[in-house]
Protein backbone atom coordinates (compact mmCIF):
# COMPACT_ATOMS: atom_id res chain seq x y z
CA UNK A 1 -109.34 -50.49 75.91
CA UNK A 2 -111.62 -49.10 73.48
CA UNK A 3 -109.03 -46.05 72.67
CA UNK A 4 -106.37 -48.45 72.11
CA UNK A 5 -105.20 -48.09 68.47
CA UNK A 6 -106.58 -51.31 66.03
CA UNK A 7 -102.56 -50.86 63.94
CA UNK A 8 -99.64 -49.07 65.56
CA UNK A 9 -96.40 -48.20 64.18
CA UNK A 10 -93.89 -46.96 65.84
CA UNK A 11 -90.36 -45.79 64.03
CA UNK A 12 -90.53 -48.70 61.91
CA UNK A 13 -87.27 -49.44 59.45
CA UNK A 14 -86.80 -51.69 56.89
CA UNK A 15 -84.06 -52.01 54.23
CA UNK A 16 -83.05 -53.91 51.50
CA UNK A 17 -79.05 -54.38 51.75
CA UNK A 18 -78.43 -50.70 51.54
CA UNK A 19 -81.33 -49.94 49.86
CA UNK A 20 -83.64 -48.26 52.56
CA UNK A 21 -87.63 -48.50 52.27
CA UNK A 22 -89.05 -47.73 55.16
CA UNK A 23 -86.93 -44.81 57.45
CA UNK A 24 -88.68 -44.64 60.74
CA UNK A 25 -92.85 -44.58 59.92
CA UNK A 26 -94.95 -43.72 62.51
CA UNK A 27 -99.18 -44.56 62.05
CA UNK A 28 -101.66 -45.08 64.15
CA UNK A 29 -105.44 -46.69 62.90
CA UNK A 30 -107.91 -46.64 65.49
CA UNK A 31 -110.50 -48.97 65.81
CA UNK A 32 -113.50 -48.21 62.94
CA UNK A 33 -111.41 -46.07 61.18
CA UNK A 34 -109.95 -46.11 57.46
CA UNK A 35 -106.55 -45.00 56.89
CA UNK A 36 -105.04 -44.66 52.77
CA UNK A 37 -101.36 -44.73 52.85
CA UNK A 38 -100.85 -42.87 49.17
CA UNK A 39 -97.11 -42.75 47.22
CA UNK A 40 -95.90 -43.35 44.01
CA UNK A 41 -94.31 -46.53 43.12
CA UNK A 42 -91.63 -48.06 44.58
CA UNK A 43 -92.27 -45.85 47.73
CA UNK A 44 -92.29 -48.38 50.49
CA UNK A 45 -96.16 -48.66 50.49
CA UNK A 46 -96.05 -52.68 50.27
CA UNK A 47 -93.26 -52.99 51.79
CA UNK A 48 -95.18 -51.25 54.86
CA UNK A 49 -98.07 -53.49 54.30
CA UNK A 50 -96.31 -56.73 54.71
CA UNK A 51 -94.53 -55.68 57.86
CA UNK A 52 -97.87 -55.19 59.74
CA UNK A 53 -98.68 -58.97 58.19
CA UNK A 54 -95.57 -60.59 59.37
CA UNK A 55 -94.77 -61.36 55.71
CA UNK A 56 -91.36 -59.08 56.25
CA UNK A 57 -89.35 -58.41 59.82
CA UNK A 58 -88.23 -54.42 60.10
CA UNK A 59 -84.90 -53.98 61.41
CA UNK A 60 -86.43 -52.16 64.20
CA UNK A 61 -89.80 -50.21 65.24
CA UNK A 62 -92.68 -51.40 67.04
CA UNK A 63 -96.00 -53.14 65.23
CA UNK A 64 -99.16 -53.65 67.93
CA UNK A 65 -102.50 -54.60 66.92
CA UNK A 66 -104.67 -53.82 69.56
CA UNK A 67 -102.26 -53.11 71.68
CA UNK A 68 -100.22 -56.33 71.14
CA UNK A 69 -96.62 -56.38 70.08
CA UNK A 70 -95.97 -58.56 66.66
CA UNK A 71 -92.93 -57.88 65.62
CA UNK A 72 -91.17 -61.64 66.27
CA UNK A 73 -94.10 -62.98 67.72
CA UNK A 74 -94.23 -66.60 68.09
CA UNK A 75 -95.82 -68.73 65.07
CA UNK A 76 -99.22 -69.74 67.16
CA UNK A 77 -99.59 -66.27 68.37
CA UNK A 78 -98.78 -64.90 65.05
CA UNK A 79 -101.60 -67.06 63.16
CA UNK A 80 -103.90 -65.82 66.01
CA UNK A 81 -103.99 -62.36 64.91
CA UNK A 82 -103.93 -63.35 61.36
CA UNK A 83 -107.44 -64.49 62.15
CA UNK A 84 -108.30 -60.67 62.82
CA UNK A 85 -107.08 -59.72 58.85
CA UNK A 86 -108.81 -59.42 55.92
CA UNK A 87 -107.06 -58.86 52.40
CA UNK A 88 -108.01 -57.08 49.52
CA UNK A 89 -105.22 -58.22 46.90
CA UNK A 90 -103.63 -55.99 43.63
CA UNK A 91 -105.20 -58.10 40.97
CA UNK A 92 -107.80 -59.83 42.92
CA UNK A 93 -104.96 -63.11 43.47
CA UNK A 94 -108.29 -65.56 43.02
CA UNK A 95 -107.48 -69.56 42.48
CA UNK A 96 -108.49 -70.05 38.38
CA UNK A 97 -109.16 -73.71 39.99
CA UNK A 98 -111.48 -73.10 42.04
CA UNK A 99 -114.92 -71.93 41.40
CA UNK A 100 -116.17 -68.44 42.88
CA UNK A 101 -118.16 -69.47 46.27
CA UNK A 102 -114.73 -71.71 46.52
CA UNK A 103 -112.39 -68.43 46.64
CA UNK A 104 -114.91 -66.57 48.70
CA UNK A 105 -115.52 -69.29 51.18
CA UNK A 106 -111.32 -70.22 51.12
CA UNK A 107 -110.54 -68.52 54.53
CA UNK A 108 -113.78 -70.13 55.75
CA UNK A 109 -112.91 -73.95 54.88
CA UNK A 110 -108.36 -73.53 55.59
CA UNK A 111 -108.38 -71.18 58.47
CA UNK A 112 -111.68 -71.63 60.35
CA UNK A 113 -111.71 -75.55 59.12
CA UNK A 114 -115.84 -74.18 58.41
CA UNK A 115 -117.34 -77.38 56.89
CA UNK A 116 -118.24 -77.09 53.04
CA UNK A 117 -122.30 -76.66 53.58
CA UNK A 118 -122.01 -73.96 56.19
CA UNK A 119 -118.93 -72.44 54.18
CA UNK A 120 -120.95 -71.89 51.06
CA UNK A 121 -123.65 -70.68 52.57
CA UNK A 122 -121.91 -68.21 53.92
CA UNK A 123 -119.76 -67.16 50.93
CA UNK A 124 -123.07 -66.71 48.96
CA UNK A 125 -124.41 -64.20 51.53
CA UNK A 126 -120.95 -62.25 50.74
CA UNK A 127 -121.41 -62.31 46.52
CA UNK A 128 -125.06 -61.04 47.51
CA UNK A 129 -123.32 -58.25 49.26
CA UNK A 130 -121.03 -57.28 46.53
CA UNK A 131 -123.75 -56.72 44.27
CA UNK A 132 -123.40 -61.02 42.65
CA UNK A 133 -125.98 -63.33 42.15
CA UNK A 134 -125.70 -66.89 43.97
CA UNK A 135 -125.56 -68.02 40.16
CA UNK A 136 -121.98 -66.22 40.35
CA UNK A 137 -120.93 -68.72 42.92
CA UNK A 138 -120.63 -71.73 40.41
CA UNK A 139 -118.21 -70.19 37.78
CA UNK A 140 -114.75 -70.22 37.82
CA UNK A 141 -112.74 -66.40 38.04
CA UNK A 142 -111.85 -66.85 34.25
CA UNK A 143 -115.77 -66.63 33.08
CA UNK A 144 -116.18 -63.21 35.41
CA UNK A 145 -115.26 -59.67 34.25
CA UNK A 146 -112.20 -57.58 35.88
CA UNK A 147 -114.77 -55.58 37.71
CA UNK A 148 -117.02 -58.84 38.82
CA UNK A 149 -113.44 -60.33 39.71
CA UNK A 150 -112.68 -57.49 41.87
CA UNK A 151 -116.03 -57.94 43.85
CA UNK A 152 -115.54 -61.44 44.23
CA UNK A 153 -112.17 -60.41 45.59
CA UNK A 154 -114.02 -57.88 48.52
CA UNK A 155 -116.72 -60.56 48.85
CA UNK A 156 -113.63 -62.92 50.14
CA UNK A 157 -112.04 -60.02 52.03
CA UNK A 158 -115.08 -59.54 54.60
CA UNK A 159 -116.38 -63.81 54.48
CA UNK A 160 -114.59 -64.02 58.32
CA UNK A 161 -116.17 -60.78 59.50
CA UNK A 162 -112.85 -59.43 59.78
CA UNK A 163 -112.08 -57.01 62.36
CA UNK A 164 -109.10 -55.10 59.99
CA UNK A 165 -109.44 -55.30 56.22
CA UNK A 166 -106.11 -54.29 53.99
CA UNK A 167 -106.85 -52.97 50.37
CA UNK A 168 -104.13 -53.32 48.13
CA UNK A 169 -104.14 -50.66 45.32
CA UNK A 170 -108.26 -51.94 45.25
CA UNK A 171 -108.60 -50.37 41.95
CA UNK A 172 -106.30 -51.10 40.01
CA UNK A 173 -106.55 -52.16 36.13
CA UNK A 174 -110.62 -50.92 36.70
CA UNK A 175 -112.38 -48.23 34.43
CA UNK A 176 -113.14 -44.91 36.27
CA UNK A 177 -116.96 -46.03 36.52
CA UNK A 178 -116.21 -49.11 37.70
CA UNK A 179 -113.29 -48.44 40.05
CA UNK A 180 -116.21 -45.93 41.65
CA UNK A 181 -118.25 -48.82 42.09
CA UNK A 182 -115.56 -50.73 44.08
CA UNK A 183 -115.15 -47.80 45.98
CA UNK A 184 -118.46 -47.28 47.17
CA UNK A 185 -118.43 -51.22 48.02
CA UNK A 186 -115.66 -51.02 50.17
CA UNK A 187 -117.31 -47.99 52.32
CA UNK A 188 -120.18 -49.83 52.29
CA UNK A 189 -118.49 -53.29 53.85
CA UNK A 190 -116.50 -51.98 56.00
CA UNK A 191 -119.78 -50.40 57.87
CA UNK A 192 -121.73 -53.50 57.26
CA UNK A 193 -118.65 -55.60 59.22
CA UNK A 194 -117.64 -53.12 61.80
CA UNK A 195 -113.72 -53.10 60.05
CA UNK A 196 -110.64 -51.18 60.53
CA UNK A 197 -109.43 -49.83 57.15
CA UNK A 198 -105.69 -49.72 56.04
CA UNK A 199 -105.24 -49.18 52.09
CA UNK A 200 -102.49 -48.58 49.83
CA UNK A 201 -103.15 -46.62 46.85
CA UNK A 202 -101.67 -43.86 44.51
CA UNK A 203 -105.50 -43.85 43.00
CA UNK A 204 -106.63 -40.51 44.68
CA UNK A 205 -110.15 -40.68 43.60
CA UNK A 206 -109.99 -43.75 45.29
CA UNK A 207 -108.10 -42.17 48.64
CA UNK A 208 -110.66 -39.40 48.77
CA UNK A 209 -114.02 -41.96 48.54
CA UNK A 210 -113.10 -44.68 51.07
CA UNK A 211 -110.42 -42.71 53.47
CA UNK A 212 -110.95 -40.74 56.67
CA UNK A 213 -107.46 -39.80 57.29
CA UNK A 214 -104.14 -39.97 54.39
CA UNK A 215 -101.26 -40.48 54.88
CA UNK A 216 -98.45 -39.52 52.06
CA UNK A 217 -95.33 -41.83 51.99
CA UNK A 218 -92.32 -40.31 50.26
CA UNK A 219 -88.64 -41.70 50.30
CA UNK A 220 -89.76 -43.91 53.24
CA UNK A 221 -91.26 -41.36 55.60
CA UNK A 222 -94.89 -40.06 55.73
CA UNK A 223 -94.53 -36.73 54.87
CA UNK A 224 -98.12 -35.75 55.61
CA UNK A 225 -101.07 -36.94 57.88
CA UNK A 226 -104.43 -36.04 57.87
CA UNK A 227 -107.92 -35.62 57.45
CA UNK A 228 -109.28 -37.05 53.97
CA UNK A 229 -110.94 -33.46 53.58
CA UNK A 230 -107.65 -31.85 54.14
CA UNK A 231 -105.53 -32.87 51.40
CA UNK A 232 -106.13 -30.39 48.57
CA UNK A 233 -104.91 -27.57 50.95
CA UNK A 234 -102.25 -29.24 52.74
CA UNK A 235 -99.50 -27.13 52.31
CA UNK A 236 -96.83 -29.73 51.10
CA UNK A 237 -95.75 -29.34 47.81
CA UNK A 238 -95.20 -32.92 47.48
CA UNK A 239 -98.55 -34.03 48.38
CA UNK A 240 -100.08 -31.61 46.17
CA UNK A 241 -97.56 -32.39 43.23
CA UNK A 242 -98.79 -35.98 43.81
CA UNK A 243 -102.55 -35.70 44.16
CA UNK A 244 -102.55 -33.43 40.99
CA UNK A 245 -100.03 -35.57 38.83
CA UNK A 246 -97.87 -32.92 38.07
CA UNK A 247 -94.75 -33.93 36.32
CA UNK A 248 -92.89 -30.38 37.83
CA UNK A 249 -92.42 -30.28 41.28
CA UNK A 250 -90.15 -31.43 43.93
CA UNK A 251 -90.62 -35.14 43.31
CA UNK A 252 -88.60 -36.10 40.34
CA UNK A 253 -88.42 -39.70 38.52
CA UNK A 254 -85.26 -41.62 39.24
CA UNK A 255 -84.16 -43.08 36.02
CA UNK A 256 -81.46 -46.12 36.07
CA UNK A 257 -78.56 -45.43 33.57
């Protein structure tokens, strides 16, 4: 149904022995929208993101993607909605071994078993999208720039026309100018491929560019939801300690002894 949510959570917990991350998160992403989870560090926001990936169980709560449970879902199933995901990595996580049309066309070739020719072909079409030249396709990650390596990253993100695209703090170790760049780019995939949005960010120039809706996560519970437009008036002091970087406020820094 087409008002059937693309990611569902539903009082989702996860702990580390009796260290608990997540304490009962509820989000829903429907279909074409973008969603930025925001938090400091150590807040839970990776910890949420691998959950919805199957890379970590919860305890308990309910994950659907389109409407489909997948919390303990069986292997085959499992890889089958895998095919839906795209992935936007902290760092850009490209092979140094392999050259650039290699990383982009990687999902192509191991998950869609996309012959090489076909595979390419494709991957250059997703540099050209990013703003690369096909020339870009024959070097290896360790001859590109941060920012070029972040595009190549986003070019490999959309090669399967994904239907849900994760961003992982997307601009991270980027200048200001550039990290605008990437932003725009994302906006500007996601439209071209038709994607569902989830990102992870404490980056709020980042959360207000690409996001229609944010989410805060705070001591394992979102906090606040709501429009992108809405979060400089929210009326929670800890989403407007956070957005302005204020060292005063009700969040304080845990320090070990």
């Amino acid at each position: 149904m087409a008002d059937t949510p693309k990611i569902q959570l539903s009082n989702v917990h996860k702990g580390f022995g009796r260290k608990v991350v997540l304490d009962g998160i509820d989000l829903s992403v429907a279909r074409g929208e973008s969603v930025v989870v925001i938090g400091g560090s150590g807040t839970g926001k990776s910890v949420m993101l691998k959950c919805i990936l199957g890379l970590l169980r919860p305890e308990s709560g309910s994950i659907k993607v389109d409407g489909e449970e997948v919390v303990g879902m069986k292997a085959r199933d499992r890889e089958r909605v895998m095919r839906k995901f795209g992935m936007l990595f902290q760092g850009g996580a490209l092979f140094d071994s392999l050259k650039v049309w290699e990383n982009v066309a990687f999902g192509l070739i191991q998950g869609h078993k996309m012959a090489r020719g076909p595979a390419r072909d494709i991957a250059i079409e997703k540099l050209a999208q990013v703003g690369l030249a096909a020339s870009a396709g024959d070097l290896f990650p360790s001859e590109l720039s941060g920012g070029m390596q972040k595009r190549v990253s986003l070019a490999r993100a959309i090669a399967t026309s994904p239907e849900i695209i994760f961003f992982d703090e997307p601009t991270t170790g980027l200048d200001p100018i550039m990290a605008d760049v990437i932003n725009d780019l994302i906006v500007k995939c996601c439209k071209e491929v038709g994607a569902t949005a989830l990102s992870i960010t404490h980056d709020m120039a980042s959360a207000r560019k690409i996001a229609d809706r944010i989410a805060m996560l705070y001591k394992g519970r979102l906090i606040w939801v709501g429009p992108a437009k809405d979060v400089d008036h929210s009326g929670n002091e800890y989403v407007d300690q956070f957005i302005h970087g204020r060292a005063q406020g009700p969040i304080t820094m845990e320090l070990r002894a």
